[in-house]
Protein backbone atom coordinates (compact mmCIF):
# COMPACT_ATOMS: atom_id res chain seq x y z
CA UNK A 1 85.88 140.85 113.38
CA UNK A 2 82.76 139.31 112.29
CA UNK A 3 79.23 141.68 112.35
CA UNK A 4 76.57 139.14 112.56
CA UNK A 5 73.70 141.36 112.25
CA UNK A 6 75.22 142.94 109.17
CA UNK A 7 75.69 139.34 107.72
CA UNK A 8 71.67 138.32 108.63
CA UNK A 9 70.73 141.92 106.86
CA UNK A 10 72.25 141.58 103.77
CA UNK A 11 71.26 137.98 103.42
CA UNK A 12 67.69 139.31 103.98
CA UNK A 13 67.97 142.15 101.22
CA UNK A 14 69.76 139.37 98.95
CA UNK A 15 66.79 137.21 99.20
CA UNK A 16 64.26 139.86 98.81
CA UNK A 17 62.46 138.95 102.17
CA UNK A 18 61.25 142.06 104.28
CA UNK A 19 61.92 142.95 108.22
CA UNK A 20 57.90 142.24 108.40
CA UNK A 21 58.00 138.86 106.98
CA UNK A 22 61.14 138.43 109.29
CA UNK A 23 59.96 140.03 112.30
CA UNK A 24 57.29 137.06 112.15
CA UNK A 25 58.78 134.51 111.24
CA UNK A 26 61.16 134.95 114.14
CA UNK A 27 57.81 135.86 116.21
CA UNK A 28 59.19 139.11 117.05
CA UNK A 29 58.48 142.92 116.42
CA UNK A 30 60.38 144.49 113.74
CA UNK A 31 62.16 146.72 116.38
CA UNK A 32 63.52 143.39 117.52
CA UNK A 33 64.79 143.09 114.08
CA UNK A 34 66.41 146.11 113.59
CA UNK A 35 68.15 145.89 117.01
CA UNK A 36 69.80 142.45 115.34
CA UNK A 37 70.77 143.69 112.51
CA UNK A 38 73.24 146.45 114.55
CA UNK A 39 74.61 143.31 116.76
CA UNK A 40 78.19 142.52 116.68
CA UNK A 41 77.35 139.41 118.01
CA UNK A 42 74.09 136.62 118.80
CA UNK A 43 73.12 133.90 120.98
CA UNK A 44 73.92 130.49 119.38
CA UNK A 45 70.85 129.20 119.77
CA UNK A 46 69.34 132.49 118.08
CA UNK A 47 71.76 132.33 115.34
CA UNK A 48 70.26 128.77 115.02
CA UNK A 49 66.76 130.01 114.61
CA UNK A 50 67.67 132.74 112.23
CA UNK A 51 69.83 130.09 109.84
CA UNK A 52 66.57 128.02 109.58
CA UNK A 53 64.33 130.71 108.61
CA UNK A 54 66.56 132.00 106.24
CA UNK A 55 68.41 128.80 105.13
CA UNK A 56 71.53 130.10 105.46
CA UNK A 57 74.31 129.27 107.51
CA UNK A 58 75.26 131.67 109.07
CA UNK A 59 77.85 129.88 111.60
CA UNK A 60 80.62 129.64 108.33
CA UNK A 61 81.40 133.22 108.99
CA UNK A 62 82.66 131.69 112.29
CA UNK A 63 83.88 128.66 111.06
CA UNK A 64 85.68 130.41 108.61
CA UNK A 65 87.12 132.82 110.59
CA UNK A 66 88.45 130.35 112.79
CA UNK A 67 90.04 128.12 109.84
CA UNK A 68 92.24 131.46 108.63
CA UNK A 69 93.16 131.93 112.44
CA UNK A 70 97.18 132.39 112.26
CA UNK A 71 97.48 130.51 115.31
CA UNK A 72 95.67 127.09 114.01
């Protein structure tokens, strides 16, 4: 199972960006942050917004996922 907010967190430490700098670009508080970071799971359109800012895509953990599916 996939832990999106996990994925977004360490992407943030690996590119040595804080929750501040986060927290605004997303136009959020940094509570908001945190509270994404323990999310199994995001809106799409969310996701979207958080790919962008942190130019990363983060919908090949899906896509991926899906591809080593043993039913496909």
């Amino acid at each position: 199972m996939i832990h999106i907010g996990m994925q977004i967190e360490q992407e943030l430490r690996r590119q040595g960006r804080s929750v501040s700098w986060f927290a605004k670009a997303l136009y959020c508080d940094r509570t908001n942050v945190y509270k994404i970071f323990r999310k199994q799971s995001l809106d799409s359109e969310l996701l979207l917004r958080i790919s962008v800012i942190l130019s990363c895509d983060f919908f090949r953990f899906y896509t991926d996922s899906l591809r080593n599916h043993p039913r496909l």
